[in-house]
N, C-alpha and C. Protein backbone atom coordinates (compact mmCIF):
# COMPACT_ATOMS: atom_id res chain seq x y z
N UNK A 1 -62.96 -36.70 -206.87
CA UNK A 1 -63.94 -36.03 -207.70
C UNK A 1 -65.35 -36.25 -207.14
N UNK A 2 -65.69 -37.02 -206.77
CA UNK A 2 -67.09 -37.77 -206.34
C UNK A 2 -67.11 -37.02 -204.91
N UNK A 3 -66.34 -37.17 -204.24
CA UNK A 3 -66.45 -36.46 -202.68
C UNK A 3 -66.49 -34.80 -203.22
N UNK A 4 -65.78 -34.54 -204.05
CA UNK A 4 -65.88 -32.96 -203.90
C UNK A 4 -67.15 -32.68 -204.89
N UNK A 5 -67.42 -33.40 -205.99
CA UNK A 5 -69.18 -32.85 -205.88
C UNK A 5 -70.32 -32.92 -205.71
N UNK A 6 -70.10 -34.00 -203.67
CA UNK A 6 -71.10 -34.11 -202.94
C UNK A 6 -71.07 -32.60 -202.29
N UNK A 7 -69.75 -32.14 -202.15
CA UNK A 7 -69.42 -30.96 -201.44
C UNK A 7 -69.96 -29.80 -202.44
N UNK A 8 -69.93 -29.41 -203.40
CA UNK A 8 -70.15 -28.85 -204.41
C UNK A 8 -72.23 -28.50 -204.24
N UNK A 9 -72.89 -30.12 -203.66
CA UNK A 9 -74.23 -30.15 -203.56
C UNK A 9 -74.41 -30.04 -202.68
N UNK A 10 -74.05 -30.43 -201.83
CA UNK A 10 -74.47 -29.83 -200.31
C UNK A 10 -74.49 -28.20 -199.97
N UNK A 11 -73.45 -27.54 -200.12
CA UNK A 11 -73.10 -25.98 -200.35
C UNK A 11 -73.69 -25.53 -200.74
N UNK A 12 -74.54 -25.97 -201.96
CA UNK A 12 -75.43 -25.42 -202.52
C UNK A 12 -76.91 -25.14 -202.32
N UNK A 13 -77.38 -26.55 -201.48
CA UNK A 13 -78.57 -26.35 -200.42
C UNK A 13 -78.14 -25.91 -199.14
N UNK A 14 -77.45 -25.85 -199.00
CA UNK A 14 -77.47 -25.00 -197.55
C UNK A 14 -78.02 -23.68 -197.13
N UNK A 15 -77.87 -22.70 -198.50
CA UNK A 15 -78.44 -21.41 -198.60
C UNK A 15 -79.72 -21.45 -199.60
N UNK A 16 -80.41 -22.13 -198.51
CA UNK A 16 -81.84 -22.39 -199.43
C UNK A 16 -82.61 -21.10 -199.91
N UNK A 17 -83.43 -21.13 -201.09
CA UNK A 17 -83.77 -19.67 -202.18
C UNK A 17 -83.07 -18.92 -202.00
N UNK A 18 -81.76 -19.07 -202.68
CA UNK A 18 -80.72 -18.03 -202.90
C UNK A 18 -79.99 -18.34 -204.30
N UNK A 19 -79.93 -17.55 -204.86
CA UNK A 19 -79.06 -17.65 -206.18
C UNK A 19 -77.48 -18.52 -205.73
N UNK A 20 -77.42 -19.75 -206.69
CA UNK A 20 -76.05 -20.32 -206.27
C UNK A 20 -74.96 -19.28 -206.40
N UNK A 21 -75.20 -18.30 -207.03
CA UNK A 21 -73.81 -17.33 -207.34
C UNK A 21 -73.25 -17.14 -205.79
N UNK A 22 -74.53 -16.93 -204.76
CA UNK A 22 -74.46 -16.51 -203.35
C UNK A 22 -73.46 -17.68 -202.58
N UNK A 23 -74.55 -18.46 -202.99
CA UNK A 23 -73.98 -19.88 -202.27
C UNK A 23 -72.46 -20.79 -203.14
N UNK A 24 -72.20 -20.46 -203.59
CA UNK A 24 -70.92 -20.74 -204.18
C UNK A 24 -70.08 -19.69 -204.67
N UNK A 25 -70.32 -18.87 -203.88
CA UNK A 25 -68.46 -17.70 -203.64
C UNK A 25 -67.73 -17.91 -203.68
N UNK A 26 -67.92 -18.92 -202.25
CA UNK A 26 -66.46 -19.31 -202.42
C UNK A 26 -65.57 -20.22 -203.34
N UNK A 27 -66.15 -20.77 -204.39
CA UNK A 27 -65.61 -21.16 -204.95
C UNK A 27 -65.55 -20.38 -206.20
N UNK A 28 -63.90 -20.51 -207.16
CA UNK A 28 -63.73 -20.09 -208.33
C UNK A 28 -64.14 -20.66 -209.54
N UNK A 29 -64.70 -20.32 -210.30
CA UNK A 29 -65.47 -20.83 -211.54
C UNK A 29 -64.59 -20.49 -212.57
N UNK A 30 -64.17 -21.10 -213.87
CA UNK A 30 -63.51 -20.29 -215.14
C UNK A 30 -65.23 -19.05 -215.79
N UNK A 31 -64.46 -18.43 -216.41
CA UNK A 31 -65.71 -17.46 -217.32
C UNK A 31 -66.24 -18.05 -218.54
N UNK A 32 -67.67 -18.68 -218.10
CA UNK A 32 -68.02 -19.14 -219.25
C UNK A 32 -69.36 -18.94 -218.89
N UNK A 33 -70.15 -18.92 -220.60
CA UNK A 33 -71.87 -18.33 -220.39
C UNK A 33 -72.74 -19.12 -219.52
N UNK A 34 -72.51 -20.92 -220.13
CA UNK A 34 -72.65 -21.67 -219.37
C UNK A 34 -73.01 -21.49 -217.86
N UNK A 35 -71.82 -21.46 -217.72
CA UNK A 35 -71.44 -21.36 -215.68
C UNK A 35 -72.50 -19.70 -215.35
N UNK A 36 -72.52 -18.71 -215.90
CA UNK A 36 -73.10 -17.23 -215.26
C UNK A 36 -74.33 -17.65 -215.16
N UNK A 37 -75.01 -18.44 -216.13
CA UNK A 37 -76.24 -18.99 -216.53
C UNK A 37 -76.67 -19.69 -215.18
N UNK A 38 -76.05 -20.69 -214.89
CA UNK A 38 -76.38 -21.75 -213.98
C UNK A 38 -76.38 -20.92 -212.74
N UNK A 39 -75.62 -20.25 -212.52
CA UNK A 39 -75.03 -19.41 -211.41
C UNK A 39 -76.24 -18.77 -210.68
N UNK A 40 -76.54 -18.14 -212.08
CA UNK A 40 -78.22 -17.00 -211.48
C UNK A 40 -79.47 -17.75 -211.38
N UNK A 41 -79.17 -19.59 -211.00
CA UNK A 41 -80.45 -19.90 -210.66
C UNK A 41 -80.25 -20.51 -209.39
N UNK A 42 -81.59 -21.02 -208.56
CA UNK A 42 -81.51 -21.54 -207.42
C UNK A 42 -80.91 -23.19 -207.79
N UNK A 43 -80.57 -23.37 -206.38
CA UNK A 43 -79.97 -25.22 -206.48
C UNK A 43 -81.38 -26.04 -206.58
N UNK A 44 -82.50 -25.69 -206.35
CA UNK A 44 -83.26 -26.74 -206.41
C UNK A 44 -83.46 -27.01 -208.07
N UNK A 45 -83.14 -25.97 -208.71
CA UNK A 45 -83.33 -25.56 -210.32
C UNK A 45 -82.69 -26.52 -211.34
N UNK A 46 -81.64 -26.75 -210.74
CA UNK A 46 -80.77 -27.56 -211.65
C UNK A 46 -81.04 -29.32 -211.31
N UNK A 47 -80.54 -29.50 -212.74
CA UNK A 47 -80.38 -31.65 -212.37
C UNK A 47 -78.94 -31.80 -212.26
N UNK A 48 -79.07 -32.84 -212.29
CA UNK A 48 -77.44 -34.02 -211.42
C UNK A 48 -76.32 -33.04 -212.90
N UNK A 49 -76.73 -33.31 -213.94
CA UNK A 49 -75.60 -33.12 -215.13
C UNK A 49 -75.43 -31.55 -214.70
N UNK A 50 -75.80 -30.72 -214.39
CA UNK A 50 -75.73 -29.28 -214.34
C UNK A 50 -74.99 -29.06 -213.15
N UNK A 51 -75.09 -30.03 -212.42
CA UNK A 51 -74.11 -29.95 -210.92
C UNK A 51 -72.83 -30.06 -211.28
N UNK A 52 -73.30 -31.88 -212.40
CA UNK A 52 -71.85 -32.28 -212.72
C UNK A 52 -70.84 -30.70 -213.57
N UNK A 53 -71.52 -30.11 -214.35
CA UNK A 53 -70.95 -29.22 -215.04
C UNK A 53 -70.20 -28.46 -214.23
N UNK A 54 -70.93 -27.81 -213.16
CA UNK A 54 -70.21 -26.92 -212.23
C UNK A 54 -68.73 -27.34 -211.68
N UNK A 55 -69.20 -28.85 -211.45
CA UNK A 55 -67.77 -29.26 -210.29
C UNK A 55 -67.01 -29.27 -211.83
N UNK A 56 -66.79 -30.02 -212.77
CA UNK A 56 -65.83 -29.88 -213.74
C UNK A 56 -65.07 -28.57 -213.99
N UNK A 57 -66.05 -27.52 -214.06
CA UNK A 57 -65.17 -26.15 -214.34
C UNK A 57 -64.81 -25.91 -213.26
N UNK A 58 -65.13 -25.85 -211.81
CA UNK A 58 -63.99 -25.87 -210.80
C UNK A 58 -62.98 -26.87 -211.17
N UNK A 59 -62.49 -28.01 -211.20
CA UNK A 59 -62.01 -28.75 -211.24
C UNK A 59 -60.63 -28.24 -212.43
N UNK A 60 -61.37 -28.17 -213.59
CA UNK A 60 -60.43 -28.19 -214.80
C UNK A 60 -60.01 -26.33 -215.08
C-alpha cells in the first residue's frame, strides 16, 4: 500500500500543470463525486489525505 501510493504521487507530478484526470489514466478509479472532483485539479492542489483518498479507491 505505501509503495503503491508513492507511485500514485510521483505519476502525478510528472505531468506538471495538468489536470490529474490526464496524469492518472492510466489508472481505474470507482465513480464517485469525490474522486471527479479531485481528478479536475492539479497535483500540486491537493494534501497527503486527498492522495491518500485516491490510492484507496484504486485499491478498494
Amino acid at each position: 500500500m505505501k509503495n503503491f501510493f508513492f507511485t500514485i504521487v510521483k505519476t502525478a507530478f510528472n505531468q506538471r500543470r495538468k489536470m490529474l484526470r490526464n496524469a492518472l489514466s492510466s489508472f481505474k478509479f470507482k465513480e464517485d463525486d469525490v474522486v471527479k472532483t479531485l481528478l479536475t485539479k492539479r497535483a500540486e492542489q491537493l494534501n497527503v489525505q486527498e492522495f491518500i483518498l485516491l490510492t484507496t479507491n484504486i485499491l478498494t
